[in-house]
C-alpha atoms as a PDB file:
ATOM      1  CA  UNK A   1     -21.258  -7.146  12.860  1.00  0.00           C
ATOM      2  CA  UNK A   2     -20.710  -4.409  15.569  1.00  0.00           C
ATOM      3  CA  UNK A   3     -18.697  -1.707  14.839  1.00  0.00           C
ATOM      4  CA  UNK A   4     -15.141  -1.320  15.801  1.00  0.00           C
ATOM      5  CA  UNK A   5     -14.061   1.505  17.957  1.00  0.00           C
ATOM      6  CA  UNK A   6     -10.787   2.984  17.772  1.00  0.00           C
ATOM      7  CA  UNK A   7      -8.728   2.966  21.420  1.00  0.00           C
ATOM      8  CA  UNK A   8      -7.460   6.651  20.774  1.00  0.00           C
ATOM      9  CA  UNK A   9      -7.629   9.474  19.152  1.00  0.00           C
ATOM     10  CA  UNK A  10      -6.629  10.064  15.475  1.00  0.00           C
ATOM     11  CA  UNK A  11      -5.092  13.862  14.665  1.00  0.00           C
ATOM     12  CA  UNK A  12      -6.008  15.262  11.617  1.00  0.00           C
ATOM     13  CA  UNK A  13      -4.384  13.891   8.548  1.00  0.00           C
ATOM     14  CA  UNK A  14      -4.187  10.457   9.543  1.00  0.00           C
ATOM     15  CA  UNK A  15      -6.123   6.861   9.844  1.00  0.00           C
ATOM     16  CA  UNK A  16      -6.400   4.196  12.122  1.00  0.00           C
ATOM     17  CA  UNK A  17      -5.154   0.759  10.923  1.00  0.00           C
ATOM     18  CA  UNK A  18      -6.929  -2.094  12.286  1.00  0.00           C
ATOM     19  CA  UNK A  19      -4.524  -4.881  11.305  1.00  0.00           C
ATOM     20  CA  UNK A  20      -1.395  -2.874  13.631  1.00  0.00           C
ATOM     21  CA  UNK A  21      -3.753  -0.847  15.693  1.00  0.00           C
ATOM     22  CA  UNK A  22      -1.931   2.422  15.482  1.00  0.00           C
ATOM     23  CA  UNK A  23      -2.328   6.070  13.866  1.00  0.00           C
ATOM     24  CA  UNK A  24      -0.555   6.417  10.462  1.00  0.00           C
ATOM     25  CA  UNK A  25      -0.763   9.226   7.792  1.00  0.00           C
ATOM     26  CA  UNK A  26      -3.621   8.926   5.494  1.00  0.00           C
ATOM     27  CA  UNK A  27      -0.754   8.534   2.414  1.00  0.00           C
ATOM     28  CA  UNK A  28       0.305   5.047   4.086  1.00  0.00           C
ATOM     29  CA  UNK A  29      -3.365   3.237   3.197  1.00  0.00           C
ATOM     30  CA  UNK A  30      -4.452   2.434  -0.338  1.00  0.00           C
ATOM     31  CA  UNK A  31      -7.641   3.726  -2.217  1.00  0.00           C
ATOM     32  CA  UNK A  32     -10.683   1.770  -1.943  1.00  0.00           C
ATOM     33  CA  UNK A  33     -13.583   3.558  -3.089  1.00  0.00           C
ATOM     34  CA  UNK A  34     -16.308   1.202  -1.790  1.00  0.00           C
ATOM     35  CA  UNK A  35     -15.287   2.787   1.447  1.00  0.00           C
ATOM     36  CA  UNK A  36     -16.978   6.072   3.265  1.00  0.00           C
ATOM     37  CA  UNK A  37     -13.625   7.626   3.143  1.00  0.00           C
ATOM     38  CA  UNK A  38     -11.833   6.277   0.194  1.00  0.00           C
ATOM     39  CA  UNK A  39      -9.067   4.446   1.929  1.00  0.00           C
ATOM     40  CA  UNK A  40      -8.678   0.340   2.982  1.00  0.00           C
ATOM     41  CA  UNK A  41      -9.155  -0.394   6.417  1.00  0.00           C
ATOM     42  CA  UNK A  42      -4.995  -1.374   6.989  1.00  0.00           C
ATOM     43  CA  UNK A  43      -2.015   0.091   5.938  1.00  0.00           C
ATOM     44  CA  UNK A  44       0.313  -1.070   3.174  1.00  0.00           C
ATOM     45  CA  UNK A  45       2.082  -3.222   5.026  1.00  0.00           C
ATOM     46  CA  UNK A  46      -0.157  -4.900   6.480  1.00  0.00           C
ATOM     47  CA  UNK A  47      -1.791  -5.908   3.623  1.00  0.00           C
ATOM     48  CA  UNK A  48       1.248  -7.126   2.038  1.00  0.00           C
ATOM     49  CA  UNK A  49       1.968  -9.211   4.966  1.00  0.00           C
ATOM     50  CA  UNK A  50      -1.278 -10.872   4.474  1.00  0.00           C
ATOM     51  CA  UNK A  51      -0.685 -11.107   1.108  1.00  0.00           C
ATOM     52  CA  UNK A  52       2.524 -13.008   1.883  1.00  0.00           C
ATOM     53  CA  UNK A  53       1.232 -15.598   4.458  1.00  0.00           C
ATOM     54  CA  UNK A  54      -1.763 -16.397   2.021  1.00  0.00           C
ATOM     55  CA  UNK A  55       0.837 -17.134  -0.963  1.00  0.00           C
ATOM     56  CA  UNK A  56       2.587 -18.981   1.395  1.00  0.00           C
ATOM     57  CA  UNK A  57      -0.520 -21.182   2.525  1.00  0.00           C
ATOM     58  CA  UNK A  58      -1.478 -21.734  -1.107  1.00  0.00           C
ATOM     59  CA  UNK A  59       2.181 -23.345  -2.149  1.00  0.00           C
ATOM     60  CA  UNK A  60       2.097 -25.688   0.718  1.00  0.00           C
ATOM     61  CA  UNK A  61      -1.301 -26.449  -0.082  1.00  0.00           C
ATOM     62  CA  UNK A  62      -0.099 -27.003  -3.766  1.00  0.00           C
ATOM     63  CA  UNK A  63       2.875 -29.007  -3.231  1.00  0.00           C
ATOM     64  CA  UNK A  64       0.813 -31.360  -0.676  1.00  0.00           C
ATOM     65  CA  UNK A  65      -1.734 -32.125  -3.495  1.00  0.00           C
ATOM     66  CA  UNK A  66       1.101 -32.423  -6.114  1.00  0.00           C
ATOM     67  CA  UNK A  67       2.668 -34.880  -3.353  1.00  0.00           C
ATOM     68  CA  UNK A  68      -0.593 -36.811  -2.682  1.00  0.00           C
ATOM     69  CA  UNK A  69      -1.718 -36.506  -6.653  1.00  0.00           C
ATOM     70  CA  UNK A  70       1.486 -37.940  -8.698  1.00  0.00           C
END
């Protein structure tokens, strides 16, 4: 997989999130130590909105089966 290359510059102090493509302090991104510098590759929020849409996609899936499985 190539490697992704960030559009800008980042100042000191703060990370490039790939889901939102924009500079944010470092604080804003949560630990992942399997990483070369500690953080996840997208901010908070972006995660949790990823987090959302997959919940969502798993209840429809649910209540179709439940629907087509009586």
């Amino acid at each position: 997989m190539p490697r992704r290359i960030i559009p800008s510059p980042v100042p000191p102090g703060c990370k490039w999130c790939f889901q939102c493509s924009s500079a944010l302090p470092i604080q804003r991104f949560e630990v992942d130590r399997s990483t070369n510098d500690g953080r996840r590759y997208a901010c908070r929020p972006c995660i949790a909105a990823k987090q959302r849409q997959r919940r969502a996609i798993k209840l429809i899936l649910a209540e179709t089966y439940a629907r087509l499985n009586p």
